[in-house]
C-alpha atoms as a PDB file:
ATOM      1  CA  UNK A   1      -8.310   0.688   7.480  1.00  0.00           C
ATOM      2  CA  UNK A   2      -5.062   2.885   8.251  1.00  0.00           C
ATOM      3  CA  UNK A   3      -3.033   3.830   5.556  1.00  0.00           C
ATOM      4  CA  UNK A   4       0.632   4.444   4.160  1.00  0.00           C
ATOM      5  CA  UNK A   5       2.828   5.878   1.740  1.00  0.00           C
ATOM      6  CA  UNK A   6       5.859   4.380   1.209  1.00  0.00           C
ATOM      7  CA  UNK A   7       8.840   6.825   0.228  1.00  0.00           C
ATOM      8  CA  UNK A   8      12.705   6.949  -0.347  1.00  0.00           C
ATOM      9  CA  UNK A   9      14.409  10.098   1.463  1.00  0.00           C
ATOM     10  CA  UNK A  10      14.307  12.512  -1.377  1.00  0.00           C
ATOM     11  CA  UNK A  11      12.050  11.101  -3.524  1.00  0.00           C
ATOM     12  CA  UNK A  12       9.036  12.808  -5.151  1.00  0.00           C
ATOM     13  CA  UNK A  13       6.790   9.752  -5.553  1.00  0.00           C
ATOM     14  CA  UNK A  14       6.666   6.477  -3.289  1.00  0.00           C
ATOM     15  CA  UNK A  15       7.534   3.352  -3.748  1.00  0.00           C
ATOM     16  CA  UNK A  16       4.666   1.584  -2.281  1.00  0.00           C
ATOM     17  CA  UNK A  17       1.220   2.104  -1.455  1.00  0.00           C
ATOM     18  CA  UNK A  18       0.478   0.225   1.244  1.00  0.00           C
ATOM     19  CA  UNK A  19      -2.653  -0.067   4.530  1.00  0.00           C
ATOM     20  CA  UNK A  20      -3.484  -1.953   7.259  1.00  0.00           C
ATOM     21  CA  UNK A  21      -6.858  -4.098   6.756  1.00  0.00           C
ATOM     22  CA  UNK A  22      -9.483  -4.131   9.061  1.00  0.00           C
ATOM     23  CA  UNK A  23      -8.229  -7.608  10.383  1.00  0.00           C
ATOM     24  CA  UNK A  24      -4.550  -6.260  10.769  1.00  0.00           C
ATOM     25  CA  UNK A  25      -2.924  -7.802   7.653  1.00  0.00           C
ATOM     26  CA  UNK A  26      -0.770  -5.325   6.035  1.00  0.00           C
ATOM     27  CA  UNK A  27      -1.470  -5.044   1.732  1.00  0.00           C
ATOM     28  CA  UNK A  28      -0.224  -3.357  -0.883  1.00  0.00           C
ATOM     29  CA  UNK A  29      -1.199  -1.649  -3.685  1.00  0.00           C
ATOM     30  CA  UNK A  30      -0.617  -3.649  -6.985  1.00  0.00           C
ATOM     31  CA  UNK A  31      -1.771  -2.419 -10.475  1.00  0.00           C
ATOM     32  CA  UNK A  32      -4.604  -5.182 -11.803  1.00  0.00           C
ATOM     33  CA  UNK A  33      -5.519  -6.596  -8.778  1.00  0.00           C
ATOM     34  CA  UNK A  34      -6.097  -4.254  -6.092  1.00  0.00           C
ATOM     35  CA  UNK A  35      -4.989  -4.790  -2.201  1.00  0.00           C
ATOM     36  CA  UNK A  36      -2.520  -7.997  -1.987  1.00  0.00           C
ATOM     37  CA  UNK A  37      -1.367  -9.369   1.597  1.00  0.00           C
ATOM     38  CA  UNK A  38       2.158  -8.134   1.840  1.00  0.00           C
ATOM     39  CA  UNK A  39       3.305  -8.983   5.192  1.00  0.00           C
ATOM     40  CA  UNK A  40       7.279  -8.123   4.239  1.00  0.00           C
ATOM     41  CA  UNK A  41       6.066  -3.890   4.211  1.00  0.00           C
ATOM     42  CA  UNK A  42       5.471  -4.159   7.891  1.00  0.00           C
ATOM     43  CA  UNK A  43       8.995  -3.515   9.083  1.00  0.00           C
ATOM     44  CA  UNK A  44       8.591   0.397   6.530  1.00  0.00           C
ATOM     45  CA  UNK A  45       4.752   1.243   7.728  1.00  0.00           C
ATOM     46  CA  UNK A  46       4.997   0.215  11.834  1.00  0.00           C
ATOM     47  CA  UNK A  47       8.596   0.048  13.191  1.00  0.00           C
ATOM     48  CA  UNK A  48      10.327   3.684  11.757  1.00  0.00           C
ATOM     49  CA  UNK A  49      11.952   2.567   8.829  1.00  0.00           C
ATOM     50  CA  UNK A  50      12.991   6.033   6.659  1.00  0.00           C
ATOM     51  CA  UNK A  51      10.266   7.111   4.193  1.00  0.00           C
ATOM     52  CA  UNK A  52       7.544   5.359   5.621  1.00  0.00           C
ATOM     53  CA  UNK A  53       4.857   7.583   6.132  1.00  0.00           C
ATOM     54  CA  UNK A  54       0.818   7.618   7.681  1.00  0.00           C
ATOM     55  CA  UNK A  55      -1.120   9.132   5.803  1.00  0.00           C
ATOM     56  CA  UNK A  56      -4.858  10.076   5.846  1.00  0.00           C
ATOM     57  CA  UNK A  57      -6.814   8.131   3.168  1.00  0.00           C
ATOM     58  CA  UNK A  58      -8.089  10.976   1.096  1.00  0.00           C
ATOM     59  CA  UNK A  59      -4.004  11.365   0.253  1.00  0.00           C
ATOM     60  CA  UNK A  60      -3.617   8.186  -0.574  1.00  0.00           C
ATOM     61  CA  UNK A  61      -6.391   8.217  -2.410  1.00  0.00           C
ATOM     62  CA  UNK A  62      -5.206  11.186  -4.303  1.00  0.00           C
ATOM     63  CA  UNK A  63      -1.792   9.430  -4.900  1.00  0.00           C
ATOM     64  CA  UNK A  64      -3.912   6.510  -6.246  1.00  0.00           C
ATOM     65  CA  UNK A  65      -5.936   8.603  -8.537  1.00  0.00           C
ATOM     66  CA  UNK A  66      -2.057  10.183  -9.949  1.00  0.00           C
ATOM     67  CA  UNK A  67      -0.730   7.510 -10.240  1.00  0.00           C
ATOM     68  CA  UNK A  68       1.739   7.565  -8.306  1.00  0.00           C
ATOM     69  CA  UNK A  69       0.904   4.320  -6.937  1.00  0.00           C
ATOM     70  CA  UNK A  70       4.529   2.975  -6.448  1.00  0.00           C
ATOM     71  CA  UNK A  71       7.167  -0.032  -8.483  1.00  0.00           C
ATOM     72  CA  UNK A  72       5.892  -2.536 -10.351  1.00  0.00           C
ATOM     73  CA  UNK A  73       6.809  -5.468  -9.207  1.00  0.00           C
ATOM     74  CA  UNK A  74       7.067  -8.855 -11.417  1.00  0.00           C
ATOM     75  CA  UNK A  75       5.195 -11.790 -10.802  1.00  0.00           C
ATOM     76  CA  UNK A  76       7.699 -13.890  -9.337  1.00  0.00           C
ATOM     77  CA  UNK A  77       8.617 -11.602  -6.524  1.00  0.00           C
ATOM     78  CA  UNK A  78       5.007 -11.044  -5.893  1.00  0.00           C
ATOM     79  CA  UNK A  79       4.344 -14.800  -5.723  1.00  0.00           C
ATOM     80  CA  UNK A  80       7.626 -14.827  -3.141  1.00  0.00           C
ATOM     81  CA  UNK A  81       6.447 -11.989  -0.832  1.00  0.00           C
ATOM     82  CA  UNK A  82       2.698 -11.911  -0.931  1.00  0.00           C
ATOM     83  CA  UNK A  83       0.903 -13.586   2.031  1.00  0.00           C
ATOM     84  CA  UNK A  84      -2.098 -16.233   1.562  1.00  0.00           C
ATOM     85  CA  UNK A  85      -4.911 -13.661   2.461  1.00  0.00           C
ATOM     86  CA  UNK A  86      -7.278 -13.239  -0.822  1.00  0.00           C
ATOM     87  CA  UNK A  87      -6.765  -9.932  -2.565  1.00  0.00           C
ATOM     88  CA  UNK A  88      -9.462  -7.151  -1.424  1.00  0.00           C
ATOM     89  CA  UNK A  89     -10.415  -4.188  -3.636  1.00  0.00           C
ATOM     90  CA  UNK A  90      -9.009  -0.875  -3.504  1.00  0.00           C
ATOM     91  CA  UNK A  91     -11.749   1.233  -1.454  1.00  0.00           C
ATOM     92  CA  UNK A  92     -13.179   4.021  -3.154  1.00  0.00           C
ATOM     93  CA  UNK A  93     -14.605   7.806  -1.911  1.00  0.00           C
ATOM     94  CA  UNK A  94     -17.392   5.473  -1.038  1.00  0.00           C
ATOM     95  CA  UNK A  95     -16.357   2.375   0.854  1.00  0.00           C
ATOM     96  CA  UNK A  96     -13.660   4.745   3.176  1.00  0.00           C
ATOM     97  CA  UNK A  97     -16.776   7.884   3.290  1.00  0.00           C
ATOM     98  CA  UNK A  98     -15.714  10.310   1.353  1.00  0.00           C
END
């Protein structure tokens, strides 16, 4: 799994949390139920887009654990973004090795 933080210019905390599954389907981070497909974040994470950051996964980890996990967003723009993958669980220091 490869991992991002997504960040305004100038911010101090992201906007998004997001990674790239083991089966290439980008996910974000959402409050309540974990990792959901997101395929609309892959234009910030793989193609430059200001803010959009790699990061190692003890950081965003760390950011997790803050949390400073991102916006909240409300159901119905969830349910018109998200992808049809199932939701996965957020790993843990055990599931990515730490």
């Amino acid at each position: 799994m490869r991992y991002w933080v997504l960040q305004d210019s100038g911010s101090d905390a992201p906007y998004a949390l997001t990674v790239l599954d083991d089966g290439n389907l980008v996910r974000r981070y959402v409050p309540g139920r974990g990792l959901v497909h997101f395929p609309d974040d892959v234009d910030e994470m793989l193609f430059g887009e200001p803010g959009g950051r790699e990061v190692d996964q003890d950081e965003w980890l760390d950011l997790l654990r803050s949390g400073k996990t991102g916006v909240t967003l409300p159901d119905e723009v969830l349910a018109k973004f998200q992808g049809q993958a199932p939701d996965l669980p957020v790993p843990d220091d055990e599931t990515v090795g730490g």
